[in-house]
Protein backbone atom coordinates (compact mmCIF):
# COMPACT_ATOMS: atom_id res chain seq x y z
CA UNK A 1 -13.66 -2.94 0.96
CA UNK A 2 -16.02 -2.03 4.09
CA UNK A 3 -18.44 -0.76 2.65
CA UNK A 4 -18.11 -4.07 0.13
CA UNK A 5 -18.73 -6.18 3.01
CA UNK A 6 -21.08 -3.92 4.75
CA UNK A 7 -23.74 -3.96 1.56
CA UNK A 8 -23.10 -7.59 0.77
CA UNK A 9 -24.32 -7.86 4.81
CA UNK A 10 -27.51 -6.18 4.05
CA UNK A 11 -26.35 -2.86 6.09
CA UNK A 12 -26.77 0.62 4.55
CA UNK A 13 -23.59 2.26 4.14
CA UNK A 14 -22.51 5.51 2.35
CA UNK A 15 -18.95 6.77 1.90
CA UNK A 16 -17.81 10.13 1.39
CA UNK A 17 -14.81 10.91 -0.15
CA UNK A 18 -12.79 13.99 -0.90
CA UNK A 19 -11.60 13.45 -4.21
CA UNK A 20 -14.46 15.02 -6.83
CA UNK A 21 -13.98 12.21 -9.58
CA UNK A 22 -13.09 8.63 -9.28
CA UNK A 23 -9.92 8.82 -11.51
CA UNK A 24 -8.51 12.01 -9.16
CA UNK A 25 -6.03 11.99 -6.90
CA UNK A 26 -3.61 8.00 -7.02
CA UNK A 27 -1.23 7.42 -8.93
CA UNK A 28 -0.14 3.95 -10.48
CA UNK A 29 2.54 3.12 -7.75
CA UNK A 30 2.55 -0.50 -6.83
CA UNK A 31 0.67 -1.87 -3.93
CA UNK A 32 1.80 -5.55 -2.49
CA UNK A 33 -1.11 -7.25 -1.36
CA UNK A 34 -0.36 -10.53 0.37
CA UNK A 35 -3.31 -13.49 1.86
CA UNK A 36 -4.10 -11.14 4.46
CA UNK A 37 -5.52 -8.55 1.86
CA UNK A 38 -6.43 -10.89 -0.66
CA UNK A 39 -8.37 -13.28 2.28
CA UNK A 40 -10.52 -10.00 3.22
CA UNK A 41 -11.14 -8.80 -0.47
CA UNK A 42 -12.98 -12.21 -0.94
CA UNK A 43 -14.97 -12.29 1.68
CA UNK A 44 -15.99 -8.60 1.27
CA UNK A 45 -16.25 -8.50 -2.33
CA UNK A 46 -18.95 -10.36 -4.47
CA UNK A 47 -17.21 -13.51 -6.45
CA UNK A 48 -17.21 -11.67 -9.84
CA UNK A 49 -15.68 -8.58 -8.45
CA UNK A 50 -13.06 -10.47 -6.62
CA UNK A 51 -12.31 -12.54 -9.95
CA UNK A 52 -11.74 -8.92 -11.41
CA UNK A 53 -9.53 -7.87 -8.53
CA UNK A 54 -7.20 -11.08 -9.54
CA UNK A 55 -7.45 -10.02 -13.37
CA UNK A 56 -6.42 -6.80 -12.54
CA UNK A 57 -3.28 -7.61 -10.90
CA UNK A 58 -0.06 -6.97 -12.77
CA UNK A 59 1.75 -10.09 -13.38
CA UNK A 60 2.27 -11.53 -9.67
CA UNK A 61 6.55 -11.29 -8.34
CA UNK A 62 8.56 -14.37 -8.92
CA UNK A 63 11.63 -13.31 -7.20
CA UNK A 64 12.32 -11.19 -4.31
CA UNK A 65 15.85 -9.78 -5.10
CA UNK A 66 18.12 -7.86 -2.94
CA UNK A 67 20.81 -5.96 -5.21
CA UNK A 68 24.08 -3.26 -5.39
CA UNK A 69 23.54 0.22 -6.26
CA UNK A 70 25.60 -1.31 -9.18
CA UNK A 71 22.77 -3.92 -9.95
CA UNK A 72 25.40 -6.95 -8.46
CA UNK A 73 22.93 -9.92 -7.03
CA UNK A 74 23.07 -10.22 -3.73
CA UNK A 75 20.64 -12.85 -2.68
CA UNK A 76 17.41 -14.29 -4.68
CA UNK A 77 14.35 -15.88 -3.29
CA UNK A 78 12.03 -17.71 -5.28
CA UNK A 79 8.36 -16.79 -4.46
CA UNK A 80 4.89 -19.11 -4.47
CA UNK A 81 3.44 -19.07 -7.97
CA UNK A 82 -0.02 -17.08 -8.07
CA UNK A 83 -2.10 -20.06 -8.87
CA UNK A 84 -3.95 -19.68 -5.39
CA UNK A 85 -6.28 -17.17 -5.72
CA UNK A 86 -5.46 -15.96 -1.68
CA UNK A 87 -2.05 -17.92 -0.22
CA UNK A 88 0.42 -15.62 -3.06
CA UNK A 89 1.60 -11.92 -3.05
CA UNK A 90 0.20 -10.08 -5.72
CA UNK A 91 1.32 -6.65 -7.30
CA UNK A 92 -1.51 -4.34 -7.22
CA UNK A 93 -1.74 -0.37 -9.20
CA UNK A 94 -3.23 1.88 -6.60
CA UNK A 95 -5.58 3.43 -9.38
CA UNK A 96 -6.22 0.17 -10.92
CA UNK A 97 -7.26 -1.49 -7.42
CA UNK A 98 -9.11 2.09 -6.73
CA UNK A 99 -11.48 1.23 -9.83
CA UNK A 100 -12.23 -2.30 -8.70
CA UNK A 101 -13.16 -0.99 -5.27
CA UNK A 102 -15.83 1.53 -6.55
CA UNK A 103 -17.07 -0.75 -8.96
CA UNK A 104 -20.97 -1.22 -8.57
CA UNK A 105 -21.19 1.60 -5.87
CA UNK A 106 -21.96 4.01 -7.54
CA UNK A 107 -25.15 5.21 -5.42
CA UNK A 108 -23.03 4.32 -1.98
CA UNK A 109 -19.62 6.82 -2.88
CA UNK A 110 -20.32 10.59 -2.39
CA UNK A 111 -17.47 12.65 -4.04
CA UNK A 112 -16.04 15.92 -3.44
CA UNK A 113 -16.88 15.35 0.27
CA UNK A 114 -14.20 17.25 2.45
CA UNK A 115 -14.72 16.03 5.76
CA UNK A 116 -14.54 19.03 8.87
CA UNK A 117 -16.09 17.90 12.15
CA UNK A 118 -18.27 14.95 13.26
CA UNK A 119 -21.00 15.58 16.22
CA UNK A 120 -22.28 12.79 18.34
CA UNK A 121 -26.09 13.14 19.26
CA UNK A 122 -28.00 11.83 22.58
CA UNK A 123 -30.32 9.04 20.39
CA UNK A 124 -27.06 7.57 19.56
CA UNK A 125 -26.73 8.99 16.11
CA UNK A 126 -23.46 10.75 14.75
CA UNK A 127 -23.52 13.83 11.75
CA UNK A 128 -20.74 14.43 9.64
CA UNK A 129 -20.03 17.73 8.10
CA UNK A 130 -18.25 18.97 5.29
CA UNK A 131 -16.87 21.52 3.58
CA UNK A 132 -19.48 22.38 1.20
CA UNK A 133 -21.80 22.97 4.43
CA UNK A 134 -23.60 19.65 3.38
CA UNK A 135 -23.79 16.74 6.25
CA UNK A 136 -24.92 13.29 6.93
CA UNK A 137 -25.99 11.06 9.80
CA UNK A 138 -25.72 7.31 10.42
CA UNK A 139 -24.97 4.99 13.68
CA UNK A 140 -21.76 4.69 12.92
CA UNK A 141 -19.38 6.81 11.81
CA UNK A 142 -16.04 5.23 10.64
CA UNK A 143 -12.70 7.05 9.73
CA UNK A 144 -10.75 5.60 6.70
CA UNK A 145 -9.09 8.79 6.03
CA UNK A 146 -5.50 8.66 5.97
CA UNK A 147 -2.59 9.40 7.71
CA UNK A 148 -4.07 13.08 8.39
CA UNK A 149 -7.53 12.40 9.68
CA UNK A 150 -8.96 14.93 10.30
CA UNK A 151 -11.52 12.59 12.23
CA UNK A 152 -8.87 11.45 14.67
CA UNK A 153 -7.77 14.98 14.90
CA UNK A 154 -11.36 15.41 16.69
CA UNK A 155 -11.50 12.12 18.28
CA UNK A 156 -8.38 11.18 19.20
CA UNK A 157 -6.53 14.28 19.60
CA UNK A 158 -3.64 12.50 21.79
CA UNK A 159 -2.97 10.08 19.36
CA UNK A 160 -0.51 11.74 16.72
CA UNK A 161 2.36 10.91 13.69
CA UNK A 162 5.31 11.64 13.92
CA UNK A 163 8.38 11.93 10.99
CA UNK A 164 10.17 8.89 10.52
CA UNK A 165 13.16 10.67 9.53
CA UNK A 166 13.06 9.27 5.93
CA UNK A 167 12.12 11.04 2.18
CA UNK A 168 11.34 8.79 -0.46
CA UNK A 169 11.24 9.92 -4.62
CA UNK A 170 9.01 7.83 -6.29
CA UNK A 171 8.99 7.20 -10.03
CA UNK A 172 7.46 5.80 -12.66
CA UNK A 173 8.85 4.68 -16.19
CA UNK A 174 6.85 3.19 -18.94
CA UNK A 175 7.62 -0.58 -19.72
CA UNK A 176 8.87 -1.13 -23.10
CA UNK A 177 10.82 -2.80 -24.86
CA UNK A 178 14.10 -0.68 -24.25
CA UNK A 179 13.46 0.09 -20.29
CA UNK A 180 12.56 -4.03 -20.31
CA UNK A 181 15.82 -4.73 -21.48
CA UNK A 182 17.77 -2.76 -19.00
CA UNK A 183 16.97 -5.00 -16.33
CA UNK A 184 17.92 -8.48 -16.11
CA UNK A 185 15.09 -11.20 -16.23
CA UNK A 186 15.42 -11.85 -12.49
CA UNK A 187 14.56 -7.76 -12.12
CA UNK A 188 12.01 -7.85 -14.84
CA UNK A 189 9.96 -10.81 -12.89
CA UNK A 190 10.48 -9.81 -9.19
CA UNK A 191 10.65 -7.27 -6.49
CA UNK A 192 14.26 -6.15 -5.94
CA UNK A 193 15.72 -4.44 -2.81
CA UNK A 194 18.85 -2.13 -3.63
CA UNK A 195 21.47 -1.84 -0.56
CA UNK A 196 23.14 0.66 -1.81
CA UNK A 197 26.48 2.61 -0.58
CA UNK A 198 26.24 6.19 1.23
CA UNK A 199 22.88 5.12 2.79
CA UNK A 200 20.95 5.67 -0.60
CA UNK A 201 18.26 2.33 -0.67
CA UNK A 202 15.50 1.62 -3.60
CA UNK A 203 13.24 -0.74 -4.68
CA UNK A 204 12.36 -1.65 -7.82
CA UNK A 205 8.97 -3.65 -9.34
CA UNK A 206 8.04 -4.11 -12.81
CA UNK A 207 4.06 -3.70 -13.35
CA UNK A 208 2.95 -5.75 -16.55
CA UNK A 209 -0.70 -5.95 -16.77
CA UNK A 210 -3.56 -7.97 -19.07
CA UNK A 211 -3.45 -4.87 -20.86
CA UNK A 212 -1.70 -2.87 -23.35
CA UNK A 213 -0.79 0.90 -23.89
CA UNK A 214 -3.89 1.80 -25.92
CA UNK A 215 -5.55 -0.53 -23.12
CA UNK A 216 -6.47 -3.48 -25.55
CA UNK A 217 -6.43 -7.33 -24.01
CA UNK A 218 -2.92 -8.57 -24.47
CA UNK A 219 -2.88 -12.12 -26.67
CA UNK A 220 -2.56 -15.10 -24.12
CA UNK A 221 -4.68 -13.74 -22.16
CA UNK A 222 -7.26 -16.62 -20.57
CA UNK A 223 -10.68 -16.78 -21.64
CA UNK A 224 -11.85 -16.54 -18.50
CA UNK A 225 -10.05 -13.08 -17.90
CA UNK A 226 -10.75 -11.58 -21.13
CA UNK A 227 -14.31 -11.87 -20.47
CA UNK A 228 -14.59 -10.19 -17.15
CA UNK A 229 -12.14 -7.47 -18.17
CA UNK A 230 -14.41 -6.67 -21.21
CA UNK A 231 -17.52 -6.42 -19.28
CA UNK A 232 -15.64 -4.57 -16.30
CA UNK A 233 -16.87 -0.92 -16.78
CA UNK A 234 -13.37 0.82 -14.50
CA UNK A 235 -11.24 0.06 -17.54
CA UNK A 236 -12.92 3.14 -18.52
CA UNK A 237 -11.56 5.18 -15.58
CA UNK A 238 -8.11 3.33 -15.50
CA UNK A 239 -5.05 5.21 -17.17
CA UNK A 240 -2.65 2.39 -15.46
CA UNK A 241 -0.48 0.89 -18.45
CA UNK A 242 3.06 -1.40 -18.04
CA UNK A 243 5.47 0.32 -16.05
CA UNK A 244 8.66 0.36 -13.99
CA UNK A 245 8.34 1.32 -10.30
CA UNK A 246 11.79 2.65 -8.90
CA UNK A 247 11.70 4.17 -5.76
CA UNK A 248 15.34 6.08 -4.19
CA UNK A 249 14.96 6.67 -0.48
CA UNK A 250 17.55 7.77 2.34
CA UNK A 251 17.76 9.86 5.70
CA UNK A 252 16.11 13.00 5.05
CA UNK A 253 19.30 14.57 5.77
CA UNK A 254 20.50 13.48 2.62
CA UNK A 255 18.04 15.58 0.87
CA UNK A 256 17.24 19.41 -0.22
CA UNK A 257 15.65 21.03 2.60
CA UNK A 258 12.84 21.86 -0.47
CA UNK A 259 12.34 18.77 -1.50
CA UNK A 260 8.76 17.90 -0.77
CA UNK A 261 8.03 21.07 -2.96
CA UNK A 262 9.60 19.84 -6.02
CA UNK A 263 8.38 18.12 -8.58
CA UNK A 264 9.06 16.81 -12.45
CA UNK A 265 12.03 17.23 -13.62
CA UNK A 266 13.44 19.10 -10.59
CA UNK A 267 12.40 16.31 -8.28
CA UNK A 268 13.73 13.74 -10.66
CA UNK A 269 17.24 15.85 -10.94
CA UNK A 270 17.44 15.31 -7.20
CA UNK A 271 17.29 11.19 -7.25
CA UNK A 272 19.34 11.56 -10.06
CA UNK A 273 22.10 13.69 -8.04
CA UNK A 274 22.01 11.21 -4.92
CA UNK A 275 22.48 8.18 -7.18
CA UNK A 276 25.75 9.13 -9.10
CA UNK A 277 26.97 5.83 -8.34
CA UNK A 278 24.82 3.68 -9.11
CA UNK A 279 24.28 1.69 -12.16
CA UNK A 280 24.03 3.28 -15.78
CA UNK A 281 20.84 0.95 -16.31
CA UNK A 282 19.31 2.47 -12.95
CA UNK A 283 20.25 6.05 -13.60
CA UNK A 284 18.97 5.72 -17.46
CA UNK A 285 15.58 4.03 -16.19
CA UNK A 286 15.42 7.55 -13.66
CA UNK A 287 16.23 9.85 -16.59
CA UNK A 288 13.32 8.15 -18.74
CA UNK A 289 10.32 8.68 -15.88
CA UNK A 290 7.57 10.04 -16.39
CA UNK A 291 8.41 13.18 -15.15
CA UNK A 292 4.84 14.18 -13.56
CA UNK A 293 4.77 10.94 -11.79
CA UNK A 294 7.80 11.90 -9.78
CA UNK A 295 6.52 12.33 -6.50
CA UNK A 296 8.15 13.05 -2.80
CA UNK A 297 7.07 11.45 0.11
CA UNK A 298 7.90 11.95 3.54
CA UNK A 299 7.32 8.57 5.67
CA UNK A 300 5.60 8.73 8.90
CA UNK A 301 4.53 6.88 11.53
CA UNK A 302 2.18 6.62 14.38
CA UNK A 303 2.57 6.68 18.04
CA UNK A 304 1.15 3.92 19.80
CA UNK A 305 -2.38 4.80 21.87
CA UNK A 306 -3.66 2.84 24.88
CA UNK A 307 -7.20 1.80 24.07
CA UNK A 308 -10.05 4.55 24.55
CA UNK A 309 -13.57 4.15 25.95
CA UNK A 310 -15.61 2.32 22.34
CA UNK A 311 -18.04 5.06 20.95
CA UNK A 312 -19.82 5.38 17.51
CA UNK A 313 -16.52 6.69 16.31
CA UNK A 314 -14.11 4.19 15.43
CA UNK A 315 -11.30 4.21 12.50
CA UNK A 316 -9.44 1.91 10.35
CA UNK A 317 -5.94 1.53 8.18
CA UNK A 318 -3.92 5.01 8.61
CA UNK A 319 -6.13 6.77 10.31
CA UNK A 320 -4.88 4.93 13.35
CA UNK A 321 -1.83 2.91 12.46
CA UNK A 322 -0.22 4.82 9.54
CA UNK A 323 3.13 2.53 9.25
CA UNK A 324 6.43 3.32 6.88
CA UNK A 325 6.81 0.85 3.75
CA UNK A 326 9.56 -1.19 5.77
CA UNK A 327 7.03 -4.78 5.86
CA UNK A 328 5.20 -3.73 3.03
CA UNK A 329 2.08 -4.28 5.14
CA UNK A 330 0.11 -0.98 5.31
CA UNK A 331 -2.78 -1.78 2.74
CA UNK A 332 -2.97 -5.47 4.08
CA UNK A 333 -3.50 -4.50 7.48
CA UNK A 334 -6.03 -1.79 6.25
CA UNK A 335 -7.98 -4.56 4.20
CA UNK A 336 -7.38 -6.95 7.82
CA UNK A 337 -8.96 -4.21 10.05
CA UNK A 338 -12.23 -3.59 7.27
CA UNK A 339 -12.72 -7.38 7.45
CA UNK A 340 -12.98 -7.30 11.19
CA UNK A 341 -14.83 -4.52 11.84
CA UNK A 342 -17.30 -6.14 9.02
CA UNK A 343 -17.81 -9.46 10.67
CA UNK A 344 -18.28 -7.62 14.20
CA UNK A 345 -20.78 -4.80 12.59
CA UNK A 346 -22.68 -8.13 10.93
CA UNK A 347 -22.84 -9.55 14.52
CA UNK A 348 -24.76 -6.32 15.47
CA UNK A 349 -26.97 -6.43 12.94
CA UNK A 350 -28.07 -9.59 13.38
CA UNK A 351 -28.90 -8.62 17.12
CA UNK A 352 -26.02 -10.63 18.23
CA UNK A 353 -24.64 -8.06 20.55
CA UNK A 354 -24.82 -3.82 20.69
CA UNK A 355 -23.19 -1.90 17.87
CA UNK A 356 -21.09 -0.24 21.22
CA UNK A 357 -19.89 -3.96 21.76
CA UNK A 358 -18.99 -4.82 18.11
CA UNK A 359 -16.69 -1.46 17.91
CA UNK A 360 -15.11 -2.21 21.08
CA UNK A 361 -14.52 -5.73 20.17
CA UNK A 362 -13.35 -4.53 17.01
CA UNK A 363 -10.80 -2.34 18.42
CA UNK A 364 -9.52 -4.51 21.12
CA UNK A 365 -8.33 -6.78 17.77
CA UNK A 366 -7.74 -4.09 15.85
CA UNK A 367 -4.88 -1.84 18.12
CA UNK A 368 -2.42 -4.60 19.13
CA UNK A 369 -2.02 -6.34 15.99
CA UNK A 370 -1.91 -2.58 14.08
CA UNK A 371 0.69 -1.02 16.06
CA UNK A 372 2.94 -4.51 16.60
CA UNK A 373 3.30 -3.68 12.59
CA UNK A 374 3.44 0.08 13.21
CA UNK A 375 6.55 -0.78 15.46
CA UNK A 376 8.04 -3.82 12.51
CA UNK A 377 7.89 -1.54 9.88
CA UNK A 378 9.46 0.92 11.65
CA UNK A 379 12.87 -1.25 12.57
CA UNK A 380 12.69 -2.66 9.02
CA UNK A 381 14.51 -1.99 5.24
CA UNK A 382 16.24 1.76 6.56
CA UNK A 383 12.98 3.33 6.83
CA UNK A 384 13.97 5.26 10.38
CA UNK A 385 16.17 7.89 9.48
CA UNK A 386 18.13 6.99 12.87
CA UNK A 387 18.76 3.72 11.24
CA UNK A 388 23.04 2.91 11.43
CA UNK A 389 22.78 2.34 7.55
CA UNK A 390 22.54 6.15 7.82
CA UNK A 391 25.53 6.79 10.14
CA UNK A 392 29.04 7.63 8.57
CA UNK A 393 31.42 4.70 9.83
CA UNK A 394 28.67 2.32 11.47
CA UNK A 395 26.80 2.54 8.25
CA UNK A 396 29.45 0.52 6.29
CA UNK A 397 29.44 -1.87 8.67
CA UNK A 398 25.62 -2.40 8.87
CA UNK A 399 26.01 -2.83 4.98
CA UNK A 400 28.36 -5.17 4.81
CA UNK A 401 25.83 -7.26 7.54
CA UNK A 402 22.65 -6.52 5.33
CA UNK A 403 24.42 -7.69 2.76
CA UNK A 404 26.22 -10.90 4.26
CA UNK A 405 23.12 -12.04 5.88
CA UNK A 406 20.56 -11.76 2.81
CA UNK A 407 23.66 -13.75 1.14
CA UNK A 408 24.29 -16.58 3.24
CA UNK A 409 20.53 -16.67 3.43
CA UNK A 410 19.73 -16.92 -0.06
CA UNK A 411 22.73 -19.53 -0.29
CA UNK A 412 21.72 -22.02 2.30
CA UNK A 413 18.55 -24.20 1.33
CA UNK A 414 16.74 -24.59 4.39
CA UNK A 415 17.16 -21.00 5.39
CA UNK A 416 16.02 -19.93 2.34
CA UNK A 417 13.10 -21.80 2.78
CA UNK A 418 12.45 -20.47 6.31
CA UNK A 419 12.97 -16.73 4.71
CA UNK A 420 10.31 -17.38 1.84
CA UNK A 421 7.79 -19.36 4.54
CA UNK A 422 8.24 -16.77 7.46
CA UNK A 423 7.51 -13.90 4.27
CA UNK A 424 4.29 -15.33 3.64
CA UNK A 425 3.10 -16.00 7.38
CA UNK A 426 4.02 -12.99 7.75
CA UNK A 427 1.79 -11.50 5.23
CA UNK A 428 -0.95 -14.01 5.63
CA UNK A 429 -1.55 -13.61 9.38
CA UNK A 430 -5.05 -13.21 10.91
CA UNK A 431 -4.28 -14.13 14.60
């Protein structure tokens, strides 16, 4: 998105990334993007590639649902339709949204590019190496590379991750007719949020795209869509079909101690084991996963830094304020911190103020508003392993009160419509 905005701006930009092929390395799990990320894909992206970005999204939530283990509604809030191409929250495929982005860049993205130490020179200029004993220089160099950045390593050495205390299994199940119908229509159009007993949480999002499983146009779709999607060359790199994302997470006492080395069916036997109670129609929809989608994750977070003298090292999204999935907000406030440090790195090239200024304006933006969400997601949805949904008495207790409050919530009309407004500001601040 950067580098989007960056060559849109005029400003030469490169970007060098590990992976050695553009369909390596993401899998199709679903990415909520709400108007924060969809505000700073337009104004980074040209108008026809941001017209694909919307074509590309699965079919956008109508309900946000928060269920039983045993699939029992507990509350139901009806969400904005997606007819505003920005103000909506729209369900994204990682690989999917990875194909838009590296649309047209083709002689900007470097692959197979293992990043392994930076040096800063006395004209001002910075050199990257890598792996392959290959290296490049700019003004600027910019860290967008993950939780485990290696750049901040080197730059920031004080500011670390720590373990959140929580293991997720993530799977995904192809859509069809039979996995369709084992969810009710509220499910099968929305994002649902399952409470269940024993500390075991999920969450649940169908992804139905424009597409089909031999990746031919669906009927209905628009004119206007079928057109761009037909001339967009990353179909060609784009396995993502219809699918079910269900996602089991709890304390990572709860699991293995080898957990985050299993995988397939193993890892898929495990979510299976910690779910005994749940639903038939969840525990089928686990059982008919891909199993080599099945993946482990162990959530992390960062540890807030106090601001650092501005250099021509700076870095956005989780290379500085990797967050858990509690908000939902880690690729929104990734896209948020590209579109700032775009507009400020615009301001420098038009002689505005010093490239030193527009970093250090950039991060004095950037660090409160990135860790405030750091610190949300961590207090939100169970995803802090010392949360009392994990404790043995207390945990009942702080079920029952998830529970009764998303209830009486969902029940009462103006604060339902407080929940569903405060969602989107939420998601759609800049400020």
């Amino acid at each position: 998105c950067l580098a989007h905005g960056l060559r849109r701006a005029g400003i030469s930009v490169a970007v060098y990334e590990r992976y050695r092929t553009r369909g390596e390395g993401l899998l199709g799990y679903r990415v909520g993007i709400g108007p924060t990320g969809s505000r700073a894909l337009r104004e980074c992206l040209s108008p026809e590639l941001f017209d694909v970005y919307l074509a590309t999204c699965a079919r956008s939530p109508r309900w946000f649902n928060v269920i039983t283990q045993r699939m029992r509604r507990t509350a139901s809030f009806e969400l904005r339709p997606d007819t505003h191409p920005v103000d909506t929250e729209r369900s994204v495929a990682r690989m999917t949204l990875r194909q838009v982005l590296l649309t047209g860049m083709e002689n900007v993205v470097h692959f197979d590019k293992t990043f392994t130490h930076y040096e800063q020179r006395d004209d001002g200029t910075v050199i990257a190496h890598f792996a392959d004993g290959s290296s490049a220089s700019g003004d600027l160099l910019v860290a967008a590379d993950g939780t485990h950045s290696a750049v901040r390593r080197q730059y920031l050495p004080h500011a670390v991750t720590r373990d959140a205390g929580t293991i997720n299994i993530a799977t995904r199940i192809p859509l069809t007719e039979h996995t369709r119908s084992l969810l009710p229509e509220r499910l099968q159009h929305g994002i649902s949020l399952i409470f269940g007993t024993g500390g075991m949480m999920g969450v649940l999002h169908v992804m139905d795209f424009k597409w089909d499983a031999e990746g031919r146009l669906k009927p209905g779709v628009s004119a206007a869509d079928a057109a761009l999607l037909s001339r967009w060359p990353g179909r060609a790199h784009d396995p993502t079909r219809d699918n079910i994302n269900l996602v089991v997470w709890s304390t990572a006492r709860r699991f293995p101690p080898d957990v985050m080395q299993r995988r397939g069916d193993e890892l898929v036997q495990v979510a299976l084991d910690l779910t005994g109670n749940w639903h038939p129609n969840l525990r089928e929809l686990l059982m008919r996963g891909d199993p080599a989608s099945a993946l482990p994750i162990r959530v992390t977070t960062s540890e807030p830094v106090p601001p650092w003298k501005s250099s021509t090292v700076t870095l956005l999204g989780d290379a500085i304020h990797t967050m858990t999935p509690g908000r939902g907000v880690g690729a929104n406030t990734a896209l948020r911190d590209a579109v700032l440090l775009c507009r400020q790195l615009r301001h420098a090239a038009a002689g505005d103020k010093t490239l030193l200024q527009a970093v250090a304006d950039y991060e004095t933006e950037m660090l409160p508003y990135g860790f405030a969400r750091v610190a949300d997601s961590l207090n939100r949805s169970g995803t802090n392993g010392d949360d009392r949904m994990y404790k043995p008495v207390v945990g009942r207790l702080a079920l029952l009160g998830a529970r009764g409050y998303f209830g009486v919530t969902s029940r009462v009309p103006r604060l339902r419509r407080n929940f569903v407004d405060d969602f989107y500001t939420y998601r759609g601040e800049e400020d």
